[in-house]
C-alpha atoms as a PDB file:
ATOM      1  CA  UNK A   1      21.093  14.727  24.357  1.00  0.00           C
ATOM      2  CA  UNK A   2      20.810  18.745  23.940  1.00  0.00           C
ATOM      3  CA  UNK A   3      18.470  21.171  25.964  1.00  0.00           C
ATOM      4  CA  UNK A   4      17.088  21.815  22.355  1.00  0.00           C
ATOM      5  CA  UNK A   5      16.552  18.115  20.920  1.00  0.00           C
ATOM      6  CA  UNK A   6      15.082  17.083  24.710  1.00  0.00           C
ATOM      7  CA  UNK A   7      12.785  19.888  24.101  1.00  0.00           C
ATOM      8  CA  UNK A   8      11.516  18.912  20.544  1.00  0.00           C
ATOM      9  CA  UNK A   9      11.200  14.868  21.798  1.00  0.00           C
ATOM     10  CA  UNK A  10       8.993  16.094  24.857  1.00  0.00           C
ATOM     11  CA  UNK A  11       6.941  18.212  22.630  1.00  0.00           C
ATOM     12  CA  UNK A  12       6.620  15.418  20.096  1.00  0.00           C
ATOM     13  CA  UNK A  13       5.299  13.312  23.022  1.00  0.00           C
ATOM     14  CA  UNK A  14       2.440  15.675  24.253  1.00  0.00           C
ATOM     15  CA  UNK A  15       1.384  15.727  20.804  1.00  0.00           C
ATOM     16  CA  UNK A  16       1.438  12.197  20.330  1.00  0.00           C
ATOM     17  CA  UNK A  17      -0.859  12.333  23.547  1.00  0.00           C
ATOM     18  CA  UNK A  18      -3.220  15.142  23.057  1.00  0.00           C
ATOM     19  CA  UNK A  19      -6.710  15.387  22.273  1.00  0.00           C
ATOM     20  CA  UNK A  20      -6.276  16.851  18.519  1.00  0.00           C
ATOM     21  CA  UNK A  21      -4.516  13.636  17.591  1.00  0.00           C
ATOM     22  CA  UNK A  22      -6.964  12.126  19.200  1.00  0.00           C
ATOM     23  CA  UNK A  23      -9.731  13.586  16.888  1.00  0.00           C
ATOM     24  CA  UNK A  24      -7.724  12.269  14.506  1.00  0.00           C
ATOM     25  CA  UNK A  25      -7.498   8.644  14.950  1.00  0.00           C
ATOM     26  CA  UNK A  26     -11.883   8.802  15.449  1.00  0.00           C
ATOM     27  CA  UNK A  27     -11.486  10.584  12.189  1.00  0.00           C
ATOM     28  CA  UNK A  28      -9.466   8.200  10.939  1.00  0.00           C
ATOM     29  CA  UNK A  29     -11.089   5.059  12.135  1.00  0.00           C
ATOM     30  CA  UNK A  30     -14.584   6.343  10.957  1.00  0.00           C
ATOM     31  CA  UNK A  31     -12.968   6.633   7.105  1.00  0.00           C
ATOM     32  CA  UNK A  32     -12.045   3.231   7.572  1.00  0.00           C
ATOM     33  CA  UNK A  33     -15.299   1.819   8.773  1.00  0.00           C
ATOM     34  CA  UNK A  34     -17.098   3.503   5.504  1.00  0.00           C
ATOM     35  CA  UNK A  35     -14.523   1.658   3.613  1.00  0.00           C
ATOM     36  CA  UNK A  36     -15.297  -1.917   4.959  1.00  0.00           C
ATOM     37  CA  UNK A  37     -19.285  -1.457   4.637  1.00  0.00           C
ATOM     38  CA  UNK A  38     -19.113  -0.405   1.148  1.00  0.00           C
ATOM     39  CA  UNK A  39     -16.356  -2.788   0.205  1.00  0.00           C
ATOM     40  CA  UNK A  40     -18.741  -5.725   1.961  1.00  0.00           C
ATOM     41  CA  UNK A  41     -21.538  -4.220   0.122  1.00  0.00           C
ATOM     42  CA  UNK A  42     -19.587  -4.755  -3.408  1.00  0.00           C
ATOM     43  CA  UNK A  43     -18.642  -7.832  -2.266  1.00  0.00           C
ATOM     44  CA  UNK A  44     -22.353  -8.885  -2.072  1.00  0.00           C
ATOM     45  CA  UNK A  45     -23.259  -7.087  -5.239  1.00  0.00           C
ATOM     46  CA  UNK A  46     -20.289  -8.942  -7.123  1.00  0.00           C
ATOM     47  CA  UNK A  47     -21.458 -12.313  -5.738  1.00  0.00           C
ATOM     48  CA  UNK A  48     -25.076 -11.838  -7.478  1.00  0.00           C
ATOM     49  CA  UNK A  49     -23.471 -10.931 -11.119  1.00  0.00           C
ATOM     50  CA  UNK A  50     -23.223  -6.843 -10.314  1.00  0.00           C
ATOM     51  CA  UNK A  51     -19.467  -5.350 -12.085  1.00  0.00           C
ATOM     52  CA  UNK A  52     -17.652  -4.028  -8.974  1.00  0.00           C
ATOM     53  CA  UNK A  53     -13.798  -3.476  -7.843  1.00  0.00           C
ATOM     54  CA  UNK A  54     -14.117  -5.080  -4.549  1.00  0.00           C
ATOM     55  CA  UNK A  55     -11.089  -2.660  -2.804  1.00  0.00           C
ATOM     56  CA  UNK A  56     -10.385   0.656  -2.008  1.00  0.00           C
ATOM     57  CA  UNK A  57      -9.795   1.959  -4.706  1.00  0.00           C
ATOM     58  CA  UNK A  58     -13.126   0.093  -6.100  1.00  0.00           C
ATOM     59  CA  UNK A  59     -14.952   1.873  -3.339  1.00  0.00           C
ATOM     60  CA  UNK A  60     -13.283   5.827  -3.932  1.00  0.00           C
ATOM     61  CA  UNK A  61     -14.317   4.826  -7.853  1.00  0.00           C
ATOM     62  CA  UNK A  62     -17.839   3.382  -6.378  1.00  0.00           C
ATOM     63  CA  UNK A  63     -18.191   6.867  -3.843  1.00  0.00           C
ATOM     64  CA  UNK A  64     -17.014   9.214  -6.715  1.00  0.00           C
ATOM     65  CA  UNK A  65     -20.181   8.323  -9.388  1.00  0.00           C
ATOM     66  CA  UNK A  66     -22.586   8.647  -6.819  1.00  0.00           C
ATOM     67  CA  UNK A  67     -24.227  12.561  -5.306  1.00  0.00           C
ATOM     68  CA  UNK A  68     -21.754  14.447  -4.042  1.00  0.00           C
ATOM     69  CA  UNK A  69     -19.484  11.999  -4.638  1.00  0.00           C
ATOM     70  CA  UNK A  70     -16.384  13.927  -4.934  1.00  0.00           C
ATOM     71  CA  UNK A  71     -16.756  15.653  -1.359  1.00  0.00           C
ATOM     72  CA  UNK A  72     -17.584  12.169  -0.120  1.00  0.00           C
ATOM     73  CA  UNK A  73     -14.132  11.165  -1.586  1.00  0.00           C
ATOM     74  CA  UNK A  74     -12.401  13.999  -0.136  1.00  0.00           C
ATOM     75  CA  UNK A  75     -13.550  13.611   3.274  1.00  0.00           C
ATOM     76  CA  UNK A  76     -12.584   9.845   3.052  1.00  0.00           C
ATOM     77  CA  UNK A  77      -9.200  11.412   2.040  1.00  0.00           C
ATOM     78  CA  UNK A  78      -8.538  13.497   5.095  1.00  0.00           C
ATOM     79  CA  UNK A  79      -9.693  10.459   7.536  1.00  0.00           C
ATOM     80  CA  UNK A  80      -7.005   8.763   5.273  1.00  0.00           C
ATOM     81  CA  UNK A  81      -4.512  10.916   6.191  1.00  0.00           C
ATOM     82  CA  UNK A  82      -5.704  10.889   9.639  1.00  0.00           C
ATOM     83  CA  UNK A  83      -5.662   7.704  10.239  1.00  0.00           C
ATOM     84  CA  UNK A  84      -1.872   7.257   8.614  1.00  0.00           C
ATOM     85  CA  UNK A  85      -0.922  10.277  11.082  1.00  0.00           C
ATOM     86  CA  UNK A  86      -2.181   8.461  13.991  1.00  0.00           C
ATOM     87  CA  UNK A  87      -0.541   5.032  13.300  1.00  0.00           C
ATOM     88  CA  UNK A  88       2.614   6.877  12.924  1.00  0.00           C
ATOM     89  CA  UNK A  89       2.479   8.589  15.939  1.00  0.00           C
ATOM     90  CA  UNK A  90       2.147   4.822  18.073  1.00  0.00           C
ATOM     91  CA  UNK A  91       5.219   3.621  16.172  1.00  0.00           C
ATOM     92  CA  UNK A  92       6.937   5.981  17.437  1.00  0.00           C
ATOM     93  CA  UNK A  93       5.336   6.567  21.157  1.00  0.00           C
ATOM     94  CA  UNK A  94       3.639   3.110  21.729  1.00  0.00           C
ATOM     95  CA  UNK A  95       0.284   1.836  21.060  1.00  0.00           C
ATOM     96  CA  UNK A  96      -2.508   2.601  23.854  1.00  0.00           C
ATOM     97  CA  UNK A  97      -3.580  -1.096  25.464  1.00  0.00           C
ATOM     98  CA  UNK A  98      -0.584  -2.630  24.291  1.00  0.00           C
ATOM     99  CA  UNK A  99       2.508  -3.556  26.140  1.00  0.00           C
ATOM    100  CA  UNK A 100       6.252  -2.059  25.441  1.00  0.00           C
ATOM    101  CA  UNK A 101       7.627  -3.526  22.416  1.00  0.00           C
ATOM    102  CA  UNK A 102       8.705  -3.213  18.999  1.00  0.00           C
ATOM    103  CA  UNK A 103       5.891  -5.872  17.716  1.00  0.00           C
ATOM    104  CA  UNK A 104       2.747  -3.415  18.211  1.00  0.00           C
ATOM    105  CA  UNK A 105       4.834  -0.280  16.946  1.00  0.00           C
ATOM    106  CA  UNK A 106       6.039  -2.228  13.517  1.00  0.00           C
ATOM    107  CA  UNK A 107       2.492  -2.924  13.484  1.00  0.00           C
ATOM    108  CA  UNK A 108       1.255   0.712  13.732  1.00  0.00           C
ATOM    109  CA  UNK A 109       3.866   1.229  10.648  1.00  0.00           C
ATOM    110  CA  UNK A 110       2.865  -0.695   8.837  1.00  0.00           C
ATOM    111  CA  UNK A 111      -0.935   0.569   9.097  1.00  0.00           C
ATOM    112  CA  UNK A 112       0.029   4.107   8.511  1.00  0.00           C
ATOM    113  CA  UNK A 113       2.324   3.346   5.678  1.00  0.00           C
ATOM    114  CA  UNK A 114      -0.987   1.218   4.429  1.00  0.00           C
ATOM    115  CA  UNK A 115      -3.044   3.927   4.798  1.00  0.00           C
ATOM    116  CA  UNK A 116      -1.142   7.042   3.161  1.00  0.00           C
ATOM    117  CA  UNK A 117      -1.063   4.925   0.035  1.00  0.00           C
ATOM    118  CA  UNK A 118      -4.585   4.855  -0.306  1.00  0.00           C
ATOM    119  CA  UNK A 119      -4.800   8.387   0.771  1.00  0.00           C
ATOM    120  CA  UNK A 120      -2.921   9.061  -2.194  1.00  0.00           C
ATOM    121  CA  UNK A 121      -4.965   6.519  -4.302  1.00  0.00           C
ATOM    122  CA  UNK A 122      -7.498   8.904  -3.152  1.00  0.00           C
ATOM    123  CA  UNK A 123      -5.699  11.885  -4.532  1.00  0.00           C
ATOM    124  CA  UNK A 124      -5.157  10.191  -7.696  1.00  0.00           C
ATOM    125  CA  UNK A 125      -9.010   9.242  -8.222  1.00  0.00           C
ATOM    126  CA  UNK A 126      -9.564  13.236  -7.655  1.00  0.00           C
ATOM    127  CA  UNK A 127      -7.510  14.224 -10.388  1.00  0.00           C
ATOM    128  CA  UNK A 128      -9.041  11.506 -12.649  1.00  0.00           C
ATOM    129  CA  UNK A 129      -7.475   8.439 -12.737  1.00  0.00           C
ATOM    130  CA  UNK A 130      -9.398   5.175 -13.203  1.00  0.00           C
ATOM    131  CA  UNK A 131      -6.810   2.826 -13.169  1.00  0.00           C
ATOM    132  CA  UNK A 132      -7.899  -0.433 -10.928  1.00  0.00           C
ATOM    133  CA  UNK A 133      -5.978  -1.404  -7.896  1.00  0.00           C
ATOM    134  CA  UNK A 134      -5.928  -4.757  -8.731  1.00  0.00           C
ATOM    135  CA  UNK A 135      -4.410  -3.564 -11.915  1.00  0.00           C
ATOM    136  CA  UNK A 136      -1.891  -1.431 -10.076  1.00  0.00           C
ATOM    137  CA  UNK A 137      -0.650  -3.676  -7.750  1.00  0.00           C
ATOM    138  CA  UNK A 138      -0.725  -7.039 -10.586  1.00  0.00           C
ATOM    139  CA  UNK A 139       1.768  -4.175 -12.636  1.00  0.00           C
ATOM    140  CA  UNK A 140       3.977  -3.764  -9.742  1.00  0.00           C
ATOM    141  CA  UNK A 141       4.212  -7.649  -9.217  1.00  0.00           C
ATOM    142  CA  UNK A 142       5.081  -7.850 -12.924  1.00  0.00           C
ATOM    143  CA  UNK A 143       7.589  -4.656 -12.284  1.00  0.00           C
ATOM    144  CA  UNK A 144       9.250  -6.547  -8.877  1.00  0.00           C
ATOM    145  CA  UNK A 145       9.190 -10.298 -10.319  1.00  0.00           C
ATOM    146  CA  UNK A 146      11.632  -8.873 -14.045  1.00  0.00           C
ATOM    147  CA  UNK A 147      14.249  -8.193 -10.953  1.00  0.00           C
ATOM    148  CA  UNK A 148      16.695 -10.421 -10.007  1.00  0.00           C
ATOM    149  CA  UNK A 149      15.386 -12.743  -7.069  1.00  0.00           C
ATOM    150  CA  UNK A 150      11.854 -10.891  -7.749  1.00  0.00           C
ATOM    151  CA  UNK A 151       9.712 -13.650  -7.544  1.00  0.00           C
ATOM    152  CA  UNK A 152      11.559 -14.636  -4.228  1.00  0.00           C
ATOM    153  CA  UNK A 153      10.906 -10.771  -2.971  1.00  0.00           C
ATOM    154  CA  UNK A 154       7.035 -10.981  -3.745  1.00  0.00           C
ATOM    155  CA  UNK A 155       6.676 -14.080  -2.576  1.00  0.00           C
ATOM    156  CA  UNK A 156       8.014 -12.933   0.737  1.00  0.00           C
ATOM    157  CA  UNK A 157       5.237 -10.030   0.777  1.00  0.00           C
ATOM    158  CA  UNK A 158       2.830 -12.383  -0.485  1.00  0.00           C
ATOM    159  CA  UNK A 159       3.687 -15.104   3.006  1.00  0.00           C
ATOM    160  CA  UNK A 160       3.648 -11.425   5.287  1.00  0.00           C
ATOM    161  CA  UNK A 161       0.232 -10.467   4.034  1.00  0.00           C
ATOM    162  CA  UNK A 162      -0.975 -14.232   4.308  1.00  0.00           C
ATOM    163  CA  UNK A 163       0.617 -13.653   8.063  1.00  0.00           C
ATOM    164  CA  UNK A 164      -1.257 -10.643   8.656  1.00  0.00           C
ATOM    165  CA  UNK A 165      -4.355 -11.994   7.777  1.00  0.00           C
ATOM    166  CA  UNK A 166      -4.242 -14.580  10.207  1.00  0.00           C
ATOM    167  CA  UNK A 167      -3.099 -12.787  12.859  1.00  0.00           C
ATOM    168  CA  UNK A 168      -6.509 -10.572  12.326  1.00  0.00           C
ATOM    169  CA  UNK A 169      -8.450 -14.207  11.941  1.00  0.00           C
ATOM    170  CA  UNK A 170      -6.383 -15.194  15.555  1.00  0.00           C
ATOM    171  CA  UNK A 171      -7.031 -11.231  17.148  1.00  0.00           C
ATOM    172  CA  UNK A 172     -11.044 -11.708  15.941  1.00  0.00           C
ATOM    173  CA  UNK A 173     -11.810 -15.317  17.245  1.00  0.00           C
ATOM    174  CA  UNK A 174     -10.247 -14.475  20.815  1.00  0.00           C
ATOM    175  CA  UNK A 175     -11.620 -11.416  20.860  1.00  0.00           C
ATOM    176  CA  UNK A 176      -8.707  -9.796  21.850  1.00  0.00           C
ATOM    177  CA  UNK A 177      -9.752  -6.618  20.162  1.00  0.00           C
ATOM    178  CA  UNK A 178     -11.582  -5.418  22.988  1.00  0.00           C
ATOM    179  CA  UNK A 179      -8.486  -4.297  24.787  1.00  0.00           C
ATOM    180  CA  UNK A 180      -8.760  -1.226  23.059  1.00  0.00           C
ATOM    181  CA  UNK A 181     -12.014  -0.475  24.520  1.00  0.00           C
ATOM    182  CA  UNK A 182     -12.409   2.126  26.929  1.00  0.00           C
ATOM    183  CA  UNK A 183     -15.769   3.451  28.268  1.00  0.00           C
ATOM    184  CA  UNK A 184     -17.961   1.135  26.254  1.00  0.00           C
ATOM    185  CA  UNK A 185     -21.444   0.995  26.909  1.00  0.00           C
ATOM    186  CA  UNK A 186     -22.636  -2.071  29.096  1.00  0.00           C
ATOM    187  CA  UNK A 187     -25.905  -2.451  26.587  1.00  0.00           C
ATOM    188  CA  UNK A 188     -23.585  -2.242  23.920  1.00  0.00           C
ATOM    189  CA  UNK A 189     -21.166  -4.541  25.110  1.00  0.00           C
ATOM    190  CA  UNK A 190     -22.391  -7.942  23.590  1.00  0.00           C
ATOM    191  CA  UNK A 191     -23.168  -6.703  20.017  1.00  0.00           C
ATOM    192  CA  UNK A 192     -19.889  -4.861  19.969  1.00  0.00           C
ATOM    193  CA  UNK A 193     -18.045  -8.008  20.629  1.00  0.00           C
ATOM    194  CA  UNK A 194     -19.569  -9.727  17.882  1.00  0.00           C
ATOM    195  CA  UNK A 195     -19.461  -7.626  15.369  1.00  0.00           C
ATOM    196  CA  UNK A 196     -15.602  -7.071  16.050  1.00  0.00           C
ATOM    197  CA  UNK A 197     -15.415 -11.034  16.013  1.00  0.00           C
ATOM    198  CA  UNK A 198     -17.310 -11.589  12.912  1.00  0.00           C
ATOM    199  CA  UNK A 199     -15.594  -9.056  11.474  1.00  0.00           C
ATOM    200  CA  UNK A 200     -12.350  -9.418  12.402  1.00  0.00           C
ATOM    201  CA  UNK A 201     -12.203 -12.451  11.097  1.00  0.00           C
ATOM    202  CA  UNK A 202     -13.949 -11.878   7.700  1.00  0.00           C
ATOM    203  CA  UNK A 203     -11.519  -9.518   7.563  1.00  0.00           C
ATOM    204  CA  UNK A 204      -8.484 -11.533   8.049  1.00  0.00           C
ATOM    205  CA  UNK A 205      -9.517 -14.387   5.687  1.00  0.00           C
ATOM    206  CA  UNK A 206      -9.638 -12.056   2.558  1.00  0.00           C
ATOM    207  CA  UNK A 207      -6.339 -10.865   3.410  1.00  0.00           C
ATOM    208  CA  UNK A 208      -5.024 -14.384   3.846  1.00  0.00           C
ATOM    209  CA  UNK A 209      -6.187 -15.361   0.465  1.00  0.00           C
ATOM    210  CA  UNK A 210      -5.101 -12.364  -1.201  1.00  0.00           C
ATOM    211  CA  UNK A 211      -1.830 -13.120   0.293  1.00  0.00           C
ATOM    212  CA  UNK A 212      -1.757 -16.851  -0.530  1.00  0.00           C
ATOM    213  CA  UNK A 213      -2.546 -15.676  -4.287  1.00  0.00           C
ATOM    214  CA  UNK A 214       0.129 -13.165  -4.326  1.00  0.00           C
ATOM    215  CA  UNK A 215       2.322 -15.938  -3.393  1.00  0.00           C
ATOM    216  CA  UNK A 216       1.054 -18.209  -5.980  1.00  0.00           C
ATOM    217  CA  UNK A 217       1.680 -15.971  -8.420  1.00  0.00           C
ATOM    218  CA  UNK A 218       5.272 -15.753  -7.688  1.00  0.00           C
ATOM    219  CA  UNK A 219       5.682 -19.536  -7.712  1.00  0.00           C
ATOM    220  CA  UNK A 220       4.229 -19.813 -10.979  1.00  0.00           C
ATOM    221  CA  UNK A 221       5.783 -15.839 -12.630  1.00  0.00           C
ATOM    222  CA  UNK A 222       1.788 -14.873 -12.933  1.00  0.00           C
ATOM    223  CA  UNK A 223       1.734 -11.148 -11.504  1.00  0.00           C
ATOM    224  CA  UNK A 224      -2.244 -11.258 -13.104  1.00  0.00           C
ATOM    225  CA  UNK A 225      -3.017 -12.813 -10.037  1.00  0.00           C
ATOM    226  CA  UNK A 226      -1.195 -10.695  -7.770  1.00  0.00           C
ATOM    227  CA  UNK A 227      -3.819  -8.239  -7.836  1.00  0.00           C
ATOM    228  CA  UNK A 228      -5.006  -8.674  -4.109  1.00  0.00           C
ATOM    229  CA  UNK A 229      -7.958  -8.437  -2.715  1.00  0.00           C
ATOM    230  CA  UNK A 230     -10.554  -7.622  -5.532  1.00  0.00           C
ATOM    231  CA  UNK A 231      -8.585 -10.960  -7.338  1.00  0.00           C
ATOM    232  CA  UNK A 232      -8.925 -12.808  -4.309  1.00  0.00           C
ATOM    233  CA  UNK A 233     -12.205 -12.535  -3.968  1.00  0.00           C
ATOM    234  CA  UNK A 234     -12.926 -13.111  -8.026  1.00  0.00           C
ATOM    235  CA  UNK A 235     -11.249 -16.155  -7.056  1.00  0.00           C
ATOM    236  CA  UNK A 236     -13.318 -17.686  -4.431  1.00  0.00           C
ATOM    237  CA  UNK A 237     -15.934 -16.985  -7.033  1.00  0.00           C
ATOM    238  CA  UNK A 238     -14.783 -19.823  -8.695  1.00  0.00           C
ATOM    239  CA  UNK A 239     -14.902 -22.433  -5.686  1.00  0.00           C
ATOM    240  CA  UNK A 240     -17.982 -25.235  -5.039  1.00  0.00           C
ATOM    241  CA  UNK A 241     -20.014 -22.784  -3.037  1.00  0.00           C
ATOM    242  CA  UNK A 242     -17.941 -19.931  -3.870  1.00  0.00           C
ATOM    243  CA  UNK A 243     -20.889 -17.397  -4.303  1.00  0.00           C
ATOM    244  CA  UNK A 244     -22.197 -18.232  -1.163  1.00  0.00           C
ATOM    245  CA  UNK A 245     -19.068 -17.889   0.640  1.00  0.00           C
ATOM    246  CA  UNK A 246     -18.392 -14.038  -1.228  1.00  0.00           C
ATOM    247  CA  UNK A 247     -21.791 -12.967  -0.107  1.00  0.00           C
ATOM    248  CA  UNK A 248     -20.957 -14.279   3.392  1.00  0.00           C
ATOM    249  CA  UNK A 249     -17.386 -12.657   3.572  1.00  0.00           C
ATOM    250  CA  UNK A 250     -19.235  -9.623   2.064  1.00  0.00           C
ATOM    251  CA  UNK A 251     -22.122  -9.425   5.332  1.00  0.00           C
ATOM    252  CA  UNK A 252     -18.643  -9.746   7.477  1.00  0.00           C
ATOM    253  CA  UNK A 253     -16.830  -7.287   5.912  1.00  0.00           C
ATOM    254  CA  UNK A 254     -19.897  -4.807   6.567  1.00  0.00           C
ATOM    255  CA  UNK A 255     -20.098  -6.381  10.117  1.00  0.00           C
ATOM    256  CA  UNK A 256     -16.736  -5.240  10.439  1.00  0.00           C
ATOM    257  CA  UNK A 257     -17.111  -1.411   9.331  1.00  0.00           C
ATOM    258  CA  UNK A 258     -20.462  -1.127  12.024  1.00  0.00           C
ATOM    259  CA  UNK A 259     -17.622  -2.451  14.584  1.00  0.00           C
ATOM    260  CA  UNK A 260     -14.980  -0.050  13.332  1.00  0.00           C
ATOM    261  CA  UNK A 261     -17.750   3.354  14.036  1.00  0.00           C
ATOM    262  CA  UNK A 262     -17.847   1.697  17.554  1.00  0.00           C
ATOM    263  CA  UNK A 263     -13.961   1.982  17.539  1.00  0.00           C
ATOM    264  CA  UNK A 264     -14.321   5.279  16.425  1.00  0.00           C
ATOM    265  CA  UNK A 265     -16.954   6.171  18.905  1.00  0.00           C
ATOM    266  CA  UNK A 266     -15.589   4.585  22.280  1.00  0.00           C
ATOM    267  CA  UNK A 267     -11.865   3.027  21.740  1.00  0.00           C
ATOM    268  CA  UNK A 268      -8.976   4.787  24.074  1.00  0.00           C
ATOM    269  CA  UNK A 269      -7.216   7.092  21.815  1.00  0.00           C
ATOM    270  CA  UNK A 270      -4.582   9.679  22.694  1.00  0.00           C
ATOM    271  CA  UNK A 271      -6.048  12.787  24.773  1.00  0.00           C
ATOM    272  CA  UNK A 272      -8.359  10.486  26.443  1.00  0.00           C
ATOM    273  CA  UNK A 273      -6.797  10.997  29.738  1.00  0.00           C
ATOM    274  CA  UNK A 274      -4.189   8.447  31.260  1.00  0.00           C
ATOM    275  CA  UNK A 275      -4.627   6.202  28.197  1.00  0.00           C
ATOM    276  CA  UNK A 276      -0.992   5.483  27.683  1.00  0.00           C
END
């Protein structure tokens, strides 16, 4: 390796550990925490007959009608971007509390990849366009399954996300989230936990529907319900119980954005000091 490309990789490295990034990912994680209370919150207000998109781009559209909702919208866009730059930065130089390994880092990807398309959903909403996610992504299902071996290709994302989601439902009932903790607050301790494992695993059942629909609708060549998680929850509408169990997914999905301002407030994040 040359003097010069030795130089640039170090220099990538400090920056990957230094305090601005650091800002960044409590920037970052803060966006996302607004996300997941109002998304709960539409959840809940879906469950008792309200008309709501219950995603993110549901809660940009939700943000943007209300007082200065377009600055609200384009601070949520910068913690976007945030976010995605932080994510990117651990699949490249490891993720802080986790060991060596290419599982946490394809992790981190993926999250950052996640998150610049919604910053960019956010962009879109800016300049005016109303089109619903679930509409979006049912298009692109339609778009992927007219392909040769299409149905086979979204079925495959469909069985990842359905992975994903249990992996948060497996992360949130064993708590393992708290790894990522640094100096938490004794008094806070207890509440912290439970919110993350409430939460969590809230969390990770919506995705694991949504995925388990997506995969569904490549069985039976129906990309209408491939629209993810605003269809999944429409269709646990439908279940014995099934407004109940929205309303309750809802209160965890809210439970889950107070736990992600405690991860913005006290998890270990580059420039903390010896994180890494």
């Amino acid at each position: 390796m040359s003097t010069g490309t030795t130089h640039a990789v170090d220099t990538a490295a400090d920056v990957a550990d230094s305090a601005p990034l650091g800002w960044a990912a409590r920037v970052g994680l803060t966006a996302r925490a607004v996300v997941y209370l109002v998304m709960g919150w539409l959840a809940i207000m879906l469950a008792t007959g309200s008309i709501a998109h219950v995603d993110q781009r549901g809660v940009l559209v939700t943000l943007l009608s209300k007082p200065f909702g377009t600055l609200l919208v384009v601070v949520l866009l910068v913690g976007f971007v945030a976010y995605a730059l932080w994510r990117l930065s651990e699949a490249v130089f490891g993720v802080i509390g986790e060991p060596p390994g290419p599982g946490p880092r394809l992790k981190s990807l993926g999250r950052g990849l996640a998150y610049l398309a919604v910053a960019w959903s956010a962009f879109e909403i800016l300049r005016g366009a109303r089109a619903t996610q679930a509409g979006q992504q049912a298009h692109l299902a339609a778009t992927a399954m007219a392909a040769p071996a299409g149905r086979i290709a979204v079925g495959v994302v469909g069985l990842g996300v359905v992975v994903a989601g249990l992996v948060m439902v497996e992360e949130g009932w064993s708590k393992k989230f708290m790894k990522y903790f640094g100096s938490l607050p004794l008094r806070l301790r207890t509440a912290v936990v439970w919110l993350g494992h409430i939460g969590t695993v809230s969390r990770g059942l919506v995705f694991a529907v949504a995925g388990a629909l997506v995969v569904v609708a490549a069985v039976k060549a129906q990309p209408a319900d491939a629209g993810g998680i605003d269809v999944a929850v429409r269709t646990l509408l439908g279940w014995p119980l099934g407004h109940q169990l929205v309303v309750l997914l809802g209160l965890g999905l809210v439970l889950f954005g107070v736990y992600g301002l405690a991860e913005a407030a006290w998890r270990r994040v580059p420039g903390d000091g010896g994180a890494r």
